[in-house]
N, C-alpha and C. Protein backbone atom coordinates (compact mmCIF):
# COMPACT_ATOMS: atom_id res chain seq x y z
N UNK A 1 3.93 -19.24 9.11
CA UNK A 1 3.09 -18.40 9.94
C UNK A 1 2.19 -19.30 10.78
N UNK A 2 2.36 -18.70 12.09
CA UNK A 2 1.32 -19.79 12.80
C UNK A 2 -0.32 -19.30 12.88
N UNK A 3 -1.37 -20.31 13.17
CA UNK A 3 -2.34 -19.96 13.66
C UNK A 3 -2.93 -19.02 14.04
N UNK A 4 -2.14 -18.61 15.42
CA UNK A 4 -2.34 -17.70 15.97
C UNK A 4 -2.08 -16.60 15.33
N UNK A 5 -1.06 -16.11 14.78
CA UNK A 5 -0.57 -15.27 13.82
C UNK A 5 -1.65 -14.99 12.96
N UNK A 6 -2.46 -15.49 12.12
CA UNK A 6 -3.52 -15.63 11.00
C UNK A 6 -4.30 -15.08 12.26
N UNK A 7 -4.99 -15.42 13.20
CA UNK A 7 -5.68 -15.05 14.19
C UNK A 7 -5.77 -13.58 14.09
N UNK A 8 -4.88 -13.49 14.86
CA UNK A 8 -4.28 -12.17 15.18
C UNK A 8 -4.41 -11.07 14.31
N UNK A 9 -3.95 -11.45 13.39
CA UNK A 9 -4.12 -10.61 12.06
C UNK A 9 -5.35 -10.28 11.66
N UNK A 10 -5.98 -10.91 11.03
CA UNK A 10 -7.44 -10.96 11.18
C UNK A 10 -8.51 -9.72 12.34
N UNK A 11 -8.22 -10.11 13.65
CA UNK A 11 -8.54 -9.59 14.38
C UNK A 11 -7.79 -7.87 14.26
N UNK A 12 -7.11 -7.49 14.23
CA UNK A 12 -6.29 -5.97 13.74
C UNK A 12 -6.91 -5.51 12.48
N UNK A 13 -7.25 -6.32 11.41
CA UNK A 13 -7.56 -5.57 10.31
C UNK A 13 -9.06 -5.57 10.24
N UNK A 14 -10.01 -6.59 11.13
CA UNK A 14 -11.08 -6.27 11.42
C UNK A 14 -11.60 -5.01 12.44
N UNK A 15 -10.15 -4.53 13.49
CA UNK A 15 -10.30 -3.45 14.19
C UNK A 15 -10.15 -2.35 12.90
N UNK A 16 -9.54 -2.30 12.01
CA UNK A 16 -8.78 -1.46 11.57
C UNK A 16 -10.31 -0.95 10.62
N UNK A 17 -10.29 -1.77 10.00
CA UNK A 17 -11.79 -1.48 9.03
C UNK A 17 -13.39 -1.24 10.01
N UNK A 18 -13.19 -1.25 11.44
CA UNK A 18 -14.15 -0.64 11.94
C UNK A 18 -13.83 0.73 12.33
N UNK A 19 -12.61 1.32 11.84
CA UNK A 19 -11.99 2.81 12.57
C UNK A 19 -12.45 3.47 10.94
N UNK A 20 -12.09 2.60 10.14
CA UNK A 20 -12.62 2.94 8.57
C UNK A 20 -14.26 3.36 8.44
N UNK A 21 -15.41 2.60 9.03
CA UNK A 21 -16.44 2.74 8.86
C UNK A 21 -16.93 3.60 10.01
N UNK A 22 -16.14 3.77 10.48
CA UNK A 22 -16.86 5.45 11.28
C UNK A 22 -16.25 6.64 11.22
N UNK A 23 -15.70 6.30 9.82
CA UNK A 23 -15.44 7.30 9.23
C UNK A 23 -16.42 8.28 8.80
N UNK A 24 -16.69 9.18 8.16
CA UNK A 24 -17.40 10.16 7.41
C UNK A 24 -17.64 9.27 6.13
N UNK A 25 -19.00 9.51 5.04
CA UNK A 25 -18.75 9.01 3.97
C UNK A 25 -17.91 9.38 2.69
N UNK A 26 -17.62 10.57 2.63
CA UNK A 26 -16.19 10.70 1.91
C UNK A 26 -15.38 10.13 1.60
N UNK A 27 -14.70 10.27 3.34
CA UNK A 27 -13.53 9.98 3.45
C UNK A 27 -13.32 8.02 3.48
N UNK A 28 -14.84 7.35 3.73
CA UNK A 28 -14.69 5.94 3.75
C UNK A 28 -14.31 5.78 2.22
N UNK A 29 -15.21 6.27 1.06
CA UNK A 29 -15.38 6.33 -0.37
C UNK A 29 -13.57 6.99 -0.51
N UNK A 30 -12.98 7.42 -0.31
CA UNK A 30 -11.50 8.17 -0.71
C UNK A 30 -10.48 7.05 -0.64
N UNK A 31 -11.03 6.47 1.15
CA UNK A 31 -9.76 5.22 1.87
C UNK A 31 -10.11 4.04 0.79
N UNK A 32 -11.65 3.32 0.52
CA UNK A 32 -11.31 2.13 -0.17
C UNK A 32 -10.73 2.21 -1.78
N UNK A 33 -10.97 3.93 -2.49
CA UNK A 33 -10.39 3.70 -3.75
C UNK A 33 -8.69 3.99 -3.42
N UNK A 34 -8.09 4.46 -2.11
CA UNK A 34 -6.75 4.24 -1.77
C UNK A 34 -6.35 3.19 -1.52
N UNK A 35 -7.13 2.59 -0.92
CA UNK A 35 -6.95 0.98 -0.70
C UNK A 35 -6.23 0.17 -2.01
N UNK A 36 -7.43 0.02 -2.64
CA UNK A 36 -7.46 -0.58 -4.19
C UNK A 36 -6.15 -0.39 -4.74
N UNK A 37 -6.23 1.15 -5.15
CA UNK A 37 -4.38 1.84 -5.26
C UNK A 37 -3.53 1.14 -5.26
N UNK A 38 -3.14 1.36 -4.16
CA UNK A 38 -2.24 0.54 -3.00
C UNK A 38 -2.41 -0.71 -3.10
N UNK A 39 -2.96 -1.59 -2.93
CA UNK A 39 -2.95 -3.18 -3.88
C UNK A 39 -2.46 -3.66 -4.52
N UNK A 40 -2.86 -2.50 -5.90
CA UNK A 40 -2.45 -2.97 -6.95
C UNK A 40 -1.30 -2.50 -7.66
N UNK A 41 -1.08 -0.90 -7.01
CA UNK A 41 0.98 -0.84 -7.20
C UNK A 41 1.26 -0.12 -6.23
N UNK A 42 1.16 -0.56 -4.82
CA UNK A 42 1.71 0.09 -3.57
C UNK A 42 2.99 -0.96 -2.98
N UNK A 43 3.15 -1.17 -2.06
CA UNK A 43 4.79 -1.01 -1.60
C UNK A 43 4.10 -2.51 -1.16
N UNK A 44 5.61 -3.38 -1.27
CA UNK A 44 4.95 -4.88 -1.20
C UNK A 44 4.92 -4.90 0.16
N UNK A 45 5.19 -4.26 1.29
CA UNK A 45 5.38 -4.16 2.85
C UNK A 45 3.88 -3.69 3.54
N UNK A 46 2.83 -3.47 2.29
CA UNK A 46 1.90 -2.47 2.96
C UNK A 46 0.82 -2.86 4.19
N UNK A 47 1.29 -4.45 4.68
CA UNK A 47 -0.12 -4.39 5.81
C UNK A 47 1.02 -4.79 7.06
N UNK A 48 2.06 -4.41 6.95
CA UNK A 48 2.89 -5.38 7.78
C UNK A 48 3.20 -3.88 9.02
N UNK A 49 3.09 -4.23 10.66
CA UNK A 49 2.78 -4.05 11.52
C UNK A 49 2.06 -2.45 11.45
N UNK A 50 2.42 -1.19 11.81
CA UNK A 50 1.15 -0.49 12.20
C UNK A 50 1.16 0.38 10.43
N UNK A 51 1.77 0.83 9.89
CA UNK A 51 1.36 0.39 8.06
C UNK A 51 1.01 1.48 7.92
N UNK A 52 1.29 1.97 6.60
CA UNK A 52 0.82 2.84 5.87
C UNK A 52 -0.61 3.23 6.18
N UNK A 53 -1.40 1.72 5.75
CA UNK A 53 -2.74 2.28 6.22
C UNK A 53 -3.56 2.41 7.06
N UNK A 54 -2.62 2.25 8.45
CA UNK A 54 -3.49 2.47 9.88
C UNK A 54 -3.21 3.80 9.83
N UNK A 55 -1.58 4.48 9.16
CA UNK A 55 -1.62 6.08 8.97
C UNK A 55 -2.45 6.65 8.50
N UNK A 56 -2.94 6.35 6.86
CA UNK A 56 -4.04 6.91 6.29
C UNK A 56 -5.22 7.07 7.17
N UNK A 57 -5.46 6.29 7.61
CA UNK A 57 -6.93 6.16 8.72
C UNK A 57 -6.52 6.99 9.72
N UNK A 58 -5.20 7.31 10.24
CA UNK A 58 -5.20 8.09 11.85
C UNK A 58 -4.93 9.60 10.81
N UNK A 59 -4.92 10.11 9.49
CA UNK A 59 -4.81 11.45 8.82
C UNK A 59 -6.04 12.04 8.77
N UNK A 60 -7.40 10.61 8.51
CA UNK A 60 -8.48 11.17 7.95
C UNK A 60 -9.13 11.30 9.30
N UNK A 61 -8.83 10.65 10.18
CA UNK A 61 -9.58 10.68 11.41
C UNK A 61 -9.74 12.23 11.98
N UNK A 62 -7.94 12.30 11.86
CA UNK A 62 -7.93 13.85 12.05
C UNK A 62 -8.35 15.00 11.93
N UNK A 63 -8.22 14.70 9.73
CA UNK A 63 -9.12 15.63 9.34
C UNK A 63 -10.83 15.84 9.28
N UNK A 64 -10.93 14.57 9.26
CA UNK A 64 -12.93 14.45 10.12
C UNK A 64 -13.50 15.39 11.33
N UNK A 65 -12.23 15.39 12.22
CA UNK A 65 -12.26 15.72 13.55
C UNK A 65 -12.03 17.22 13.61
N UNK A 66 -11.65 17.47 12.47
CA UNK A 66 -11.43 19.13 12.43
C UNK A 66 -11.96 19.89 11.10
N UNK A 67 -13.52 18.88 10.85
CA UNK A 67 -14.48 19.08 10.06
C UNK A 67 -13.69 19.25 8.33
N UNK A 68 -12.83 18.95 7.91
CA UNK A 68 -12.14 18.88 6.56
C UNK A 68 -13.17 18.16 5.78
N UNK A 69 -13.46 18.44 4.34
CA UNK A 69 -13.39 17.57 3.52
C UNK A 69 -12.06 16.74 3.47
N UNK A 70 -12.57 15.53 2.56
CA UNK A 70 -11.36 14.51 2.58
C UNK A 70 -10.45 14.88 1.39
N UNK A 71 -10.71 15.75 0.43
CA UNK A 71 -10.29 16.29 -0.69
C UNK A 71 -9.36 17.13 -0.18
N UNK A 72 -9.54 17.81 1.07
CA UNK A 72 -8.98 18.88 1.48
C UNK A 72 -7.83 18.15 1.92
N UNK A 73 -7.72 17.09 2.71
CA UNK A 73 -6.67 16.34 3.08
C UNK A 73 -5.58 15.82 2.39
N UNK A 74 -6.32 15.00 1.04
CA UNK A 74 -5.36 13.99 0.68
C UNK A 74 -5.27 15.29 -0.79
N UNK A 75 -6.24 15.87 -1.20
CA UNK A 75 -5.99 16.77 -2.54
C UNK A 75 -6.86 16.01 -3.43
N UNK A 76 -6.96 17.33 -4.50
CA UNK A 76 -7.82 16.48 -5.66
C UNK A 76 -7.51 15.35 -6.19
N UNK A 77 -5.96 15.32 -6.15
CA UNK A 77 -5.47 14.09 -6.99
C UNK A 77 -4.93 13.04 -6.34
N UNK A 78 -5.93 11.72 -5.85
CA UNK A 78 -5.88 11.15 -4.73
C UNK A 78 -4.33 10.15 -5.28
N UNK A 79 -4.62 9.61 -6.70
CA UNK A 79 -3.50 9.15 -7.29
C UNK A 79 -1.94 9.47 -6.53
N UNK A 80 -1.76 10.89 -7.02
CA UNK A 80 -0.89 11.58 -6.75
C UNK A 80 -0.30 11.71 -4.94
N UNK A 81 -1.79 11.82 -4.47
CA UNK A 81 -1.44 11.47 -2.69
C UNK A 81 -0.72 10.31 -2.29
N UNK A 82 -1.06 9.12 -3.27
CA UNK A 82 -0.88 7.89 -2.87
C UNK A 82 0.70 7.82 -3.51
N UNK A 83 1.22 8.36 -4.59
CA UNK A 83 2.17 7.92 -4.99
C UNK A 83 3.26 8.80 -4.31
N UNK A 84 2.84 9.91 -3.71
CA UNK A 84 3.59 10.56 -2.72
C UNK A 84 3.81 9.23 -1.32
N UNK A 85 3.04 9.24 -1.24
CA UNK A 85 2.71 8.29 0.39
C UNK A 85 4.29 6.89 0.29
N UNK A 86 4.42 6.65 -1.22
CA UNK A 86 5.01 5.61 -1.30
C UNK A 86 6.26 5.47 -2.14
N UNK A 87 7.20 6.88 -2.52
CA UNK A 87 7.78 7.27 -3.10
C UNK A 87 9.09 6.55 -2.69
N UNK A 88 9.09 6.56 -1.47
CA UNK A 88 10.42 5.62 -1.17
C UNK A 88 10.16 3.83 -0.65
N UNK A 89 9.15 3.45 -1.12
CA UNK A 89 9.01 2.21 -0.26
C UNK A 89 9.00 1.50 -2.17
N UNK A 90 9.42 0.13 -2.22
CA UNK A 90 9.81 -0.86 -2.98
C UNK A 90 8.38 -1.36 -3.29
N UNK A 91 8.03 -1.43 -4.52
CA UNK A 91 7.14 -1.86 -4.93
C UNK A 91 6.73 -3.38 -5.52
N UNK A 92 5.25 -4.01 -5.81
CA UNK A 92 5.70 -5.23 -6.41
C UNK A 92 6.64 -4.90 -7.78
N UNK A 93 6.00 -3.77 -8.31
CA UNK A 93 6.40 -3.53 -9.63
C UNK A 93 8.11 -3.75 -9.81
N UNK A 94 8.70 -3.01 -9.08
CA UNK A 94 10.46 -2.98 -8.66
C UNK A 94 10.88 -4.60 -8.59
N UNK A 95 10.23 -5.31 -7.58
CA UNK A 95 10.45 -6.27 -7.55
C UNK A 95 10.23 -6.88 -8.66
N UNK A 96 9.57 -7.11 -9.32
CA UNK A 96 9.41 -7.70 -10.64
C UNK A 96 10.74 -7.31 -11.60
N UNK A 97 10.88 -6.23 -11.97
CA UNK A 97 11.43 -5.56 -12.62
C UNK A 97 13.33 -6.03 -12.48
N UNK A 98 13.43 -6.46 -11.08
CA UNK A 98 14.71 -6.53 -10.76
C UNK A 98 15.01 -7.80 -10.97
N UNK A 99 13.94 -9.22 -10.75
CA UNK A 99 13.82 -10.44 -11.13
C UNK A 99 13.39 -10.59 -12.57
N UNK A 100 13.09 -9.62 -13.62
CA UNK A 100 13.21 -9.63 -14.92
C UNK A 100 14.96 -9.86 -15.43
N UNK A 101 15.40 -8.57 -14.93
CA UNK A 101 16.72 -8.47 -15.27
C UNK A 101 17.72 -9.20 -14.36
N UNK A 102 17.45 -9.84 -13.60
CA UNK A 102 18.34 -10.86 -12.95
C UNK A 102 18.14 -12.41 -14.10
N UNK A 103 17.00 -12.70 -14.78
CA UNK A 103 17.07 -13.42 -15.39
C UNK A 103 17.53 -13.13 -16.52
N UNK A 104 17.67 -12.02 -17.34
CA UNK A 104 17.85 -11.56 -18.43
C UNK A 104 19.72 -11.85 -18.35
N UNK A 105 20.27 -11.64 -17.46
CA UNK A 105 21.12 -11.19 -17.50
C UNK A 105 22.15 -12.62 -17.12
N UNK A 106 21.40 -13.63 -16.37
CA UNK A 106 22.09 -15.02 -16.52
C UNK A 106 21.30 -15.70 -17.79
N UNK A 107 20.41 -15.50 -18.38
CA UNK A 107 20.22 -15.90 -19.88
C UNK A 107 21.40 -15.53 -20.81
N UNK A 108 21.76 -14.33 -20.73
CA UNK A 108 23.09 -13.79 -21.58
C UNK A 108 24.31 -14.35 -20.86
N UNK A 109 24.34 -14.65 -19.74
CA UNK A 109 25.83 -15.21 -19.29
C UNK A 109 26.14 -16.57 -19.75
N UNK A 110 24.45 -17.55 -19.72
CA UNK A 110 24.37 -18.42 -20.47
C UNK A 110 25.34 -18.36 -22.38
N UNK A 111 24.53 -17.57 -22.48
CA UNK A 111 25.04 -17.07 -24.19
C UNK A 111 26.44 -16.91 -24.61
N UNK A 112 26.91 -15.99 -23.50
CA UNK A 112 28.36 -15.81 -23.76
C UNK A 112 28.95 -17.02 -23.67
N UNK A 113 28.64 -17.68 -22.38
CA UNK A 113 30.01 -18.71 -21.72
C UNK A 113 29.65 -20.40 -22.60
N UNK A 114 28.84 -19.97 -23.51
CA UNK A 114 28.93 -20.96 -24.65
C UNK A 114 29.43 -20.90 -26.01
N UNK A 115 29.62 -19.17 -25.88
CA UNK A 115 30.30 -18.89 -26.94
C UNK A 115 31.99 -19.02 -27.23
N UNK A 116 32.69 -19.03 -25.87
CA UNK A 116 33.76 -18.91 -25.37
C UNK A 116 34.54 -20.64 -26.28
């Protein structure tokens, strides 16, 4: 990655988190515990070009704009919003999971082809 790239980036997610803080306080308090979420078992793709969470931010904007609570938007069960949001996108978790059993499984090929 170049420089500029790091630059760049930087500069987008510093736009991005000022579209966040003029937000309503709700809905800022809703996005950073979605945030967090999403971190920590959201889709390993999640900041890469306009992203899941420039969507989240252009939903709540919406619903701000047409006086919603943020509850009303995403639902009581913000969990549940989020794991909707990401139902088809590959997780770290998957990834892990698939490099578990890729090793598991030349550990046993190991096993056999010494048994032979």
């Amino acid at each position: 990655m170049r420089i500029q790239d790091i630059i760049e980036g930087k500069r987008e997610w510093r736009a991005h988190m000022a579209r966040v803080k003029a937000l309503p306080q709700d809905y800022q308090i809703v996005y950073k515990e979605i945030q967090k979420y999403l971190f920590k078992v959201g889709p390993a793709q999640l900041t890469e070009g306009a992203g899941l969470l420039s969507g989240i931010v252009e939903l709540f904007e919406e619903g701000a704009a047409f006086g919603k609570g943020v509850l009303e938007v995403t639902g009581s069960d913000v969990a549940a919003f989020c794991d909707d949001l990401i139902k088809d996108s590959k997780t770290y978790a998957d990834i892990y999971q698939e490099s578990v059993g890729q090793e598991v499984n030349k550990a046993m090929k190991k096993v056999t082809d010494k048994a032979k």
